[in-house]
C-alpha atoms as a PDB file:
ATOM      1  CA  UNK A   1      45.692 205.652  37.774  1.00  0.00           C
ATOM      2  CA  UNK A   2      45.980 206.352  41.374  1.00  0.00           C
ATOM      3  CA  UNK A   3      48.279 204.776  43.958  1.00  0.00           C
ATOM      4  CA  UNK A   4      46.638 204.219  47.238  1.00  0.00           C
ATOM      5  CA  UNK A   5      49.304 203.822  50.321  1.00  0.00           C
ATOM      6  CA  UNK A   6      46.563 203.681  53.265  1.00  0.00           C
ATOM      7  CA  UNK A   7      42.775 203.083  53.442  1.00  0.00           C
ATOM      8  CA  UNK A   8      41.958 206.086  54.515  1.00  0.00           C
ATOM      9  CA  UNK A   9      42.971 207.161  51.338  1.00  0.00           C
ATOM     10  CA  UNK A  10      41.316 205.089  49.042  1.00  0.00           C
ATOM     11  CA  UNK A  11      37.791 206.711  49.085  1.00  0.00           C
ATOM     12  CA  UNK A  12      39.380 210.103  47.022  1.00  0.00           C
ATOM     13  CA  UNK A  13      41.724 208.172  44.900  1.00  0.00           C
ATOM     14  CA  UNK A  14      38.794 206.031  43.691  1.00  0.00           C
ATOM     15  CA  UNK A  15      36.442 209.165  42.973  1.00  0.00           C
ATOM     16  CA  UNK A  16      39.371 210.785  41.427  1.00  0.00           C
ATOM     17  CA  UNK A  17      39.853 207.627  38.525  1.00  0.00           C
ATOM     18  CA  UNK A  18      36.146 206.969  38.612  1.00  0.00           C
ATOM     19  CA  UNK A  19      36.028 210.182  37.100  1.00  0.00           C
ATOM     20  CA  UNK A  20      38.839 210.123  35.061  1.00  0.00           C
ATOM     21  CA  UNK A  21      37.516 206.991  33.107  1.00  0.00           C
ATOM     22  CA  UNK A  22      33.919 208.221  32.623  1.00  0.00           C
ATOM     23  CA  UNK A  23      35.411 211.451  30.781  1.00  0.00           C
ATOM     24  CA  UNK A  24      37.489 209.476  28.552  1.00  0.00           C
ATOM     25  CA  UNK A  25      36.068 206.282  27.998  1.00  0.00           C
ATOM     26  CA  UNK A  26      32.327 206.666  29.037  1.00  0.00           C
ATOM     27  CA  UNK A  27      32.409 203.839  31.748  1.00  0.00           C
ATOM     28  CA  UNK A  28      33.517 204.662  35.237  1.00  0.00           C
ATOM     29  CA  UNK A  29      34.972 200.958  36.170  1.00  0.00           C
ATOM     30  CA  UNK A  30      37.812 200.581  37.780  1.00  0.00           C
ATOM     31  CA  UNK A  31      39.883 197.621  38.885  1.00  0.00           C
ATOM     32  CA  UNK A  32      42.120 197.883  41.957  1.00  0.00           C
ATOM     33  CA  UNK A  33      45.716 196.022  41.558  1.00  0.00           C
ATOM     34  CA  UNK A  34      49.009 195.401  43.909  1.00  0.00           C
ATOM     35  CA  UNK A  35      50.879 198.562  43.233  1.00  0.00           C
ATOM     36  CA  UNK A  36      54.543 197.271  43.183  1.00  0.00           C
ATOM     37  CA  UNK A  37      57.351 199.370  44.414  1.00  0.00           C
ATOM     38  CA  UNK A  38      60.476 200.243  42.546  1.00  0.00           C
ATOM     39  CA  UNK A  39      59.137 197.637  39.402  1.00  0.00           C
ATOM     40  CA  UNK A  40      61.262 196.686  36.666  1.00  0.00           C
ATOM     41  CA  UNK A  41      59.468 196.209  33.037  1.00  0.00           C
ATOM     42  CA  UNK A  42      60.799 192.862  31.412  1.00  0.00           C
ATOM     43  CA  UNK A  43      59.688 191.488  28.663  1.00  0.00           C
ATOM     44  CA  UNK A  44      60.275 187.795  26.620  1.00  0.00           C
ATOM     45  CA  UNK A  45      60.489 187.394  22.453  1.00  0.00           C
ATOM     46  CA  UNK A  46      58.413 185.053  21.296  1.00  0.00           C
ATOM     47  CA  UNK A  47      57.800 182.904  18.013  1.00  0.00           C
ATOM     48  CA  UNK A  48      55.144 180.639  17.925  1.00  0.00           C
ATOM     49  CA  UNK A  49      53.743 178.761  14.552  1.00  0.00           C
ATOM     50  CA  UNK A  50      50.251 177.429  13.786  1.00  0.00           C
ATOM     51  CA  UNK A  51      51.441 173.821  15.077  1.00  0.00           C
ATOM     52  CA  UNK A  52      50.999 174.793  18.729  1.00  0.00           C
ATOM     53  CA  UNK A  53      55.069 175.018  18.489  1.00  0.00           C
ATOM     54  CA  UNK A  54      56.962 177.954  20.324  1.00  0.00           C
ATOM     55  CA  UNK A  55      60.097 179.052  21.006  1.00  0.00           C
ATOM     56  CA  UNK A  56      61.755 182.004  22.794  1.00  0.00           C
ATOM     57  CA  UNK A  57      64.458 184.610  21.984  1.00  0.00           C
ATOM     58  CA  UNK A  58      64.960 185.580  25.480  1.00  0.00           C
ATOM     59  CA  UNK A  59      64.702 189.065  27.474  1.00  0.00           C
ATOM     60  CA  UNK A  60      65.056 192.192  27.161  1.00  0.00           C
ATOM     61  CA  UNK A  61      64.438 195.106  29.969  1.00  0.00           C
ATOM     62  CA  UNK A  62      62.886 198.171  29.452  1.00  0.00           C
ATOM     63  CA  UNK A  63      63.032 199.926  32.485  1.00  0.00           C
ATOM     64  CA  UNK A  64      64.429 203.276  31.825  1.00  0.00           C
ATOM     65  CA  UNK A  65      61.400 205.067  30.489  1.00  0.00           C
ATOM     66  CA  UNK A  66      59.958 208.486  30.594  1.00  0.00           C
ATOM     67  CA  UNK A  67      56.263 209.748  30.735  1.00  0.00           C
ATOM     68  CA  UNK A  68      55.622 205.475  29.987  1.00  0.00           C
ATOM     69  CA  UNK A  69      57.556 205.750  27.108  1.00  0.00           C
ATOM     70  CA  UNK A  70      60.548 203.077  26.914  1.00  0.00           C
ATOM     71  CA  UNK A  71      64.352 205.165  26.415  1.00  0.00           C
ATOM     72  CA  UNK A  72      66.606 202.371  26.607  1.00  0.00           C
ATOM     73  CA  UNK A  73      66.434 198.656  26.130  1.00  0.00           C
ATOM     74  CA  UNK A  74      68.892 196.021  26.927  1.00  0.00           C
ATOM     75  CA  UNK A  75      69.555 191.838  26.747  1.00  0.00           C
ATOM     76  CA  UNK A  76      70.049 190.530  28.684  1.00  0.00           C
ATOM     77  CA  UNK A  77      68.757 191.961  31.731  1.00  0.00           C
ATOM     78  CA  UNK A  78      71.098 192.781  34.479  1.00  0.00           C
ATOM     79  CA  UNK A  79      68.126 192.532  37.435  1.00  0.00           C
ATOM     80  CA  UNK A  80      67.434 188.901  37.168  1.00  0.00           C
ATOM     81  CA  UNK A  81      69.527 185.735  38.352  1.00  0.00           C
ATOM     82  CA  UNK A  82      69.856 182.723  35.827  1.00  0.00           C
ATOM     83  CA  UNK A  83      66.340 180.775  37.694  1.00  0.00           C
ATOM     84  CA  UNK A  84      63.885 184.314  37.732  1.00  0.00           C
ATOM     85  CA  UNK A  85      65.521 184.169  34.206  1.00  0.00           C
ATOM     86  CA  UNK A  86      64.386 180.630  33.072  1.00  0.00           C
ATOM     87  CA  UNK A  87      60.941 181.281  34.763  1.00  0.00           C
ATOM     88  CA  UNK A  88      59.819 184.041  33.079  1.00  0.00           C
ATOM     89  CA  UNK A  89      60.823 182.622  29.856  1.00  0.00           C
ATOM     90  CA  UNK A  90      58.718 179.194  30.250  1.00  0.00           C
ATOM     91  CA  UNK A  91      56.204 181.529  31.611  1.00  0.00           C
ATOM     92  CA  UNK A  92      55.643 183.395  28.240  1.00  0.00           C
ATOM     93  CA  UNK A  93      55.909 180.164  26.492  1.00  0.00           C
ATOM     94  CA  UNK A  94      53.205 178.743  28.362  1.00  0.00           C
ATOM     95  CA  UNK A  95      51.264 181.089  27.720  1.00  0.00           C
ATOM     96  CA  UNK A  96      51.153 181.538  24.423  1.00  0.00           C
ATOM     97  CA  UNK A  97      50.937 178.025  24.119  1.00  0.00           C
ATOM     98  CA  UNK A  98      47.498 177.440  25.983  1.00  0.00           C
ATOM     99  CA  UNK A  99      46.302 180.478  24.485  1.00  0.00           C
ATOM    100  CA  UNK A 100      46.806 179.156  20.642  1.00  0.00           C
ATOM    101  CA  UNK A 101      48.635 182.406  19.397  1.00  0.00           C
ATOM    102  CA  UNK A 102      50.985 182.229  16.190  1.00  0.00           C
ATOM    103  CA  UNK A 103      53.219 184.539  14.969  1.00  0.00           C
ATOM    104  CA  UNK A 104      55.995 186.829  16.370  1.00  0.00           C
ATOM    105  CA  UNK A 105      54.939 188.107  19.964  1.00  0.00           C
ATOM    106  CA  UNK A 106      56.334 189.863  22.993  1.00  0.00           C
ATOM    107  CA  UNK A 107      55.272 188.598  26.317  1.00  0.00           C
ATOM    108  CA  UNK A 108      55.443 191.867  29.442  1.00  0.00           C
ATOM    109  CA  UNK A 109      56.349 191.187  32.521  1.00  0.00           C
ATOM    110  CA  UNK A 110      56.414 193.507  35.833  1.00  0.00           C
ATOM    111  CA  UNK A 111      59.492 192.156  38.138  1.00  0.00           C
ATOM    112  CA  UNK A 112      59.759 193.296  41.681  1.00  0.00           C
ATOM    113  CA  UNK A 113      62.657 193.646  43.880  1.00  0.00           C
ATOM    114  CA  UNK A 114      62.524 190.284  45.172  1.00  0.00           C
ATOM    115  CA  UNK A 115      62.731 188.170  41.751  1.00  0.00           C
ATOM    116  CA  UNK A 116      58.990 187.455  41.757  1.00  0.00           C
ATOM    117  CA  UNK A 117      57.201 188.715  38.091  1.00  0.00           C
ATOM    118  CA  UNK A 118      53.969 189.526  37.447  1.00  0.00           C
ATOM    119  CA  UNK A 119      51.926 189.446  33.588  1.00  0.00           C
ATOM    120  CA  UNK A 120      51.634 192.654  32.188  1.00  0.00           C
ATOM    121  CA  UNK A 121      50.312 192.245  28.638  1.00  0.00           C
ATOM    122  CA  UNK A 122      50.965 190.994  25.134  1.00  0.00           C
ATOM    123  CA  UNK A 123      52.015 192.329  22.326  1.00  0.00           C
ATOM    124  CA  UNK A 124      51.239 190.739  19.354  1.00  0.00           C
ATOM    125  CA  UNK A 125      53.431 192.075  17.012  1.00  0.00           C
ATOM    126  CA  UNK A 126      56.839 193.163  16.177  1.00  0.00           C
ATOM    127  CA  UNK A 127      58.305 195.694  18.460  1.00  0.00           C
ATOM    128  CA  UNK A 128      60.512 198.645  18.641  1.00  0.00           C
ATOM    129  CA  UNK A 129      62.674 197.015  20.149  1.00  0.00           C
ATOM    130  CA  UNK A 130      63.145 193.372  18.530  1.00  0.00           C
ATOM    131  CA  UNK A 131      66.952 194.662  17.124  1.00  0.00           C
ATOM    132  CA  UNK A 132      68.113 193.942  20.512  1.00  0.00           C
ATOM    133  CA  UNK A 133      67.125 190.725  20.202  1.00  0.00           C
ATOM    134  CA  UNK A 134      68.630 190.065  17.262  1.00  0.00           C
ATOM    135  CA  UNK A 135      72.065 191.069  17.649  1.00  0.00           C
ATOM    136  CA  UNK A 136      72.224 188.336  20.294  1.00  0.00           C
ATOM    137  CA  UNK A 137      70.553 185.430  18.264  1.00  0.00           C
ATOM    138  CA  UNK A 138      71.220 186.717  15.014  1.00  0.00           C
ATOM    139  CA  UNK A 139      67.705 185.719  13.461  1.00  0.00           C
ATOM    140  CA  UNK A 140      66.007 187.971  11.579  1.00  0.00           C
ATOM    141  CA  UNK A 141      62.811 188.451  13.465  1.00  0.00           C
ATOM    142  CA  UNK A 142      60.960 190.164  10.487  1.00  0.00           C
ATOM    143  CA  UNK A 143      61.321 187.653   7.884  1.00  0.00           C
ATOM    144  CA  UNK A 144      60.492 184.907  10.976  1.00  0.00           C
ATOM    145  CA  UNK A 145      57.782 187.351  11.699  1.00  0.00           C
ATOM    146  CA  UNK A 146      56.402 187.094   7.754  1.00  0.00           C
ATOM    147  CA  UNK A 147      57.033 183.750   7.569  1.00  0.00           C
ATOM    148  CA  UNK A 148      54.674 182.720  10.808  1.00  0.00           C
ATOM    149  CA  UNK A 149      51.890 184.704   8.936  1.00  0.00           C
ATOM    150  CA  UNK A 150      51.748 183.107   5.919  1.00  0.00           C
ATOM    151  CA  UNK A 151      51.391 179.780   8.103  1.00  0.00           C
ATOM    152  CA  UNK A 152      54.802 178.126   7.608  1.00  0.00           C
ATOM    153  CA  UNK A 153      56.598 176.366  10.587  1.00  0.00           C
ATOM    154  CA  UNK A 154      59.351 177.789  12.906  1.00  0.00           C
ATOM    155  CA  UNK A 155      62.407 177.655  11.226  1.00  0.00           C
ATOM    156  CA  UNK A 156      64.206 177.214  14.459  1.00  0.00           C
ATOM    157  CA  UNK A 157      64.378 174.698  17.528  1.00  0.00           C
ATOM    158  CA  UNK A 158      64.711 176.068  21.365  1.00  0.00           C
ATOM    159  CA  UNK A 159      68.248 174.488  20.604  1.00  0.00           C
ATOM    160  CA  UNK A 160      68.777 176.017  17.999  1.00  0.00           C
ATOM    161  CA  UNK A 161      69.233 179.606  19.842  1.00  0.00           C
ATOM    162  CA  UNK A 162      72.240 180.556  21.006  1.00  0.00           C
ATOM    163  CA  UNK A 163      72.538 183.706  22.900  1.00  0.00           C
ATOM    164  CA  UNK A 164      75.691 185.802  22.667  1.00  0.00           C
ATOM    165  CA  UNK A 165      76.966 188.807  24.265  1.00  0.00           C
ATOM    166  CA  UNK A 166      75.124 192.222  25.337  1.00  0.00           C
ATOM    167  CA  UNK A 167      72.724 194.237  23.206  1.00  0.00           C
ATOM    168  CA  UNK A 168      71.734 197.559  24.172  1.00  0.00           C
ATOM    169  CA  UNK A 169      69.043 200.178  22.361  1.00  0.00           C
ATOM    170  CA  UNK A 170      68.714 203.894  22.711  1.00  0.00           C
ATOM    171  CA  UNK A 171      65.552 205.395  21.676  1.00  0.00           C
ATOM    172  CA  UNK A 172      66.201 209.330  20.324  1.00  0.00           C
ATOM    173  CA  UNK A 173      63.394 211.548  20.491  1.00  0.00           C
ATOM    174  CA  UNK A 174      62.749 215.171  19.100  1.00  0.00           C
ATOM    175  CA  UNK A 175      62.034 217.022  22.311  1.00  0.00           C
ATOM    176  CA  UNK A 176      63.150 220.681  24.202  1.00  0.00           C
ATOM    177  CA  UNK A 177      65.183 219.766  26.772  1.00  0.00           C
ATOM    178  CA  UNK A 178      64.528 223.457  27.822  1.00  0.00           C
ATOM    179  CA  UNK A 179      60.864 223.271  27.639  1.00  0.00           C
ATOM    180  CA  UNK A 180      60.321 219.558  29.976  1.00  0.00           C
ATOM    181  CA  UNK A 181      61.307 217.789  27.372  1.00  0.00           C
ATOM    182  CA  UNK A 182      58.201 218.186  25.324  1.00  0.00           C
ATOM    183  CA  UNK A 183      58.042 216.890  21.725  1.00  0.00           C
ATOM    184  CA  UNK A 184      59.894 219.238  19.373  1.00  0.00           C
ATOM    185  CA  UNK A 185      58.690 219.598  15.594  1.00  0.00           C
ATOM    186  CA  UNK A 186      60.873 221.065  13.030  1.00  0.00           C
ATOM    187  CA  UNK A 187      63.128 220.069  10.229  1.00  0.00           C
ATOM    188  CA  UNK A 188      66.676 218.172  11.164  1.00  0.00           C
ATOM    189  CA  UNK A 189      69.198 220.779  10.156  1.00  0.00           C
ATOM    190  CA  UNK A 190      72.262 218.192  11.067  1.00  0.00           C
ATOM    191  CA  UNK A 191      72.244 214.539  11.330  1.00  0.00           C
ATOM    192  CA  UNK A 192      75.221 212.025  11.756  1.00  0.00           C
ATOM    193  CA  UNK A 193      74.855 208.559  11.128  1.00  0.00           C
ATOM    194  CA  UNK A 194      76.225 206.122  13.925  1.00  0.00           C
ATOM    195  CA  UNK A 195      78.899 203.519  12.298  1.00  0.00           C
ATOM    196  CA  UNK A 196      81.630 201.013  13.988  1.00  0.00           C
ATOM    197  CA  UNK A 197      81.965 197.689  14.806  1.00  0.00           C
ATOM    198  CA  UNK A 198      78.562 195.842  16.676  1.00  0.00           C
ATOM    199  CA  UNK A 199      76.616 199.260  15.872  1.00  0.00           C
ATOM    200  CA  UNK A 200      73.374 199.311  13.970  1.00  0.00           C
ATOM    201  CA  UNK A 201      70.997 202.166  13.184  1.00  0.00           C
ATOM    202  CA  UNK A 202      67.496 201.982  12.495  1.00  0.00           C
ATOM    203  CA  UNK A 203      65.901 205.284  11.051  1.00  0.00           C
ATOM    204  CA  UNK A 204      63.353 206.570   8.977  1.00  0.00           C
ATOM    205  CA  UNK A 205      64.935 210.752   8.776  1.00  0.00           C
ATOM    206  CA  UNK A 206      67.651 212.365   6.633  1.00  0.00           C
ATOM    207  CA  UNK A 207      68.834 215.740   6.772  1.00  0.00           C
ATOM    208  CA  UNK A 208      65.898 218.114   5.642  1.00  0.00           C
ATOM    209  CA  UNK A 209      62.780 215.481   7.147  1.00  0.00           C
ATOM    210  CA  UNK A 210      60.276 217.492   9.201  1.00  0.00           C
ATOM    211  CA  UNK A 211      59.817 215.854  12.612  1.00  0.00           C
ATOM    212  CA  UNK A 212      56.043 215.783  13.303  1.00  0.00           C
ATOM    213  CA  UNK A 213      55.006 217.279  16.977  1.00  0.00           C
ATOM    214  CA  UNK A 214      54.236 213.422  18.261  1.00  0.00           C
ATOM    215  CA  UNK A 215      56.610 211.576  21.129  1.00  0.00           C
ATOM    216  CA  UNK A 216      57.191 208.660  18.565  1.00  0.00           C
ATOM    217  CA  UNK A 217      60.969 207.831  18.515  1.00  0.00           C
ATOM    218  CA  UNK A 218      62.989 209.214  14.986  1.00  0.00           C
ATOM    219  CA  UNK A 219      65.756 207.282  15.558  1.00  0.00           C
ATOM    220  CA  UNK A 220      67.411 204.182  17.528  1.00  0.00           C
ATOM    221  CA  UNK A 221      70.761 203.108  17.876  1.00  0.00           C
ATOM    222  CA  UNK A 222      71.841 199.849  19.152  1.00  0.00           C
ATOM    223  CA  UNK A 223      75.063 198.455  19.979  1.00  0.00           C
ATOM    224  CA  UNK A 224      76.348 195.374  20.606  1.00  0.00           C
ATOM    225  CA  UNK A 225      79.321 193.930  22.179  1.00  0.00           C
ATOM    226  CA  UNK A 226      80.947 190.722  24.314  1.00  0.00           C
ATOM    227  CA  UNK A 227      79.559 191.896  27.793  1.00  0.00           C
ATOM    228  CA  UNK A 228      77.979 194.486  29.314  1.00  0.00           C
ATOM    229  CA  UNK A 229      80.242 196.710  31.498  1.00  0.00           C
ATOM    230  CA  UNK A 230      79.269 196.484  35.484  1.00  0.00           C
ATOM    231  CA  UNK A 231      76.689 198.481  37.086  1.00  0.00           C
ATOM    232  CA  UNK A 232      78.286 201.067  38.752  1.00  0.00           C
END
């Protein structure tokens, strides 16, 4: 990718990804987009059955990320008034809708710094993420996730989601912080579990488990409480 601030610049930057593509994908096509300033990554849960019937879970922002890799999500977002809010969500809805799709589902949005969104992508499966999303419904996104698959009908109305509180996620990776942060392999000599009240853990190490050299996430906490604290 290559982000092109005059025309007199565009002639390089387009050689430059030309190239870029054919070496890695054979095919030197690009596609020029609006490059949006200062974005904010938000994204809609979705659940939609083989009836044509869909519902969302709301939100969740993803903003803080490093090397395109999401750090910390949150519900609900803190960047969008209550009517960007109710857009984007009938937005993914519609979408999924007119294109047929059933099953759990996460609908991407780009926002920029004047409330108006732009599509991203799809996801059409369960994410990292979805525990955010759960602590503020409290629906089980898996088993609805299972469920959808095997063909059955939403368990759950629009008004039957109720949103409560502030849910927040922290991704922890094994990297060097004295190296640029690059991935870190080796065996967890010390771990301590997080506990207390609105705290969940979801991890797949132990003291002794051998974390492999990749940027994939070992660990996330999330927390989740009766409102989220100002932004300061």
């Amino acid at each position: 990718m290559r982000i092109v601030r005059s025309e007199a610049d565009l002639p390089d930057a387009l050689a430059a990804a030309r190239t870029e593509a054919r070496l890695a994908f054979g095919d030197d096509r690009v596609f020029i987009e609006k490059y949006i300033h200062r974005p904010r990554h938000i994204e809609v849960q979705v659940l939609a059955d083989i009836g044509g019937k869909a519902i969302h879970l709301g939100e969740r922002e993803c903003s803080i990320q490093r090397r395109h890799q999401k750090v910390i999500e949150e519900s609900p977002s803190t960047a969008i008034d209550s009517k960007t809010r109710s857009e984007l969500a009938q937005a993914a809805l519609k979408l999924v809708k007119r294109a047929g799709y059933s099953n759990a589902g996460t609908v991407e949005f780009i926002l920029d710094e004047d409330q108006h969104f732009y599509f991203l992508e799809v996801n059409t499966r369960l994410q990292v993420e979805h525990p955010v999303t759960e602590l503020r419904v409290g629906l089980d996104i898996v088993w609805e996730q299972i469920r959808l698959a095997h063909g059955h009908p939403l368990s759950a109305s629009q008004e039957d989601i109720h949103f409560r509180g502030h849910a927040i996620e922290c991704r922890i990776y094994a990297e060097d912080p004295e190296n640029d942060y690059f991935p870190s392999s080796g065996s967890i000599v010390s771990l301590k579990p997080a506990g207390g009240p609105g705290i969940r853990e979801d991890r797949e190490s132990r003291r002794g488990t051998k974390s492999p050299p990749i940027t994939t996430p070992w660990s996330r906490k999330s927390s989740h409480g009766a409102a989220r604290a100002p932004r300061r």
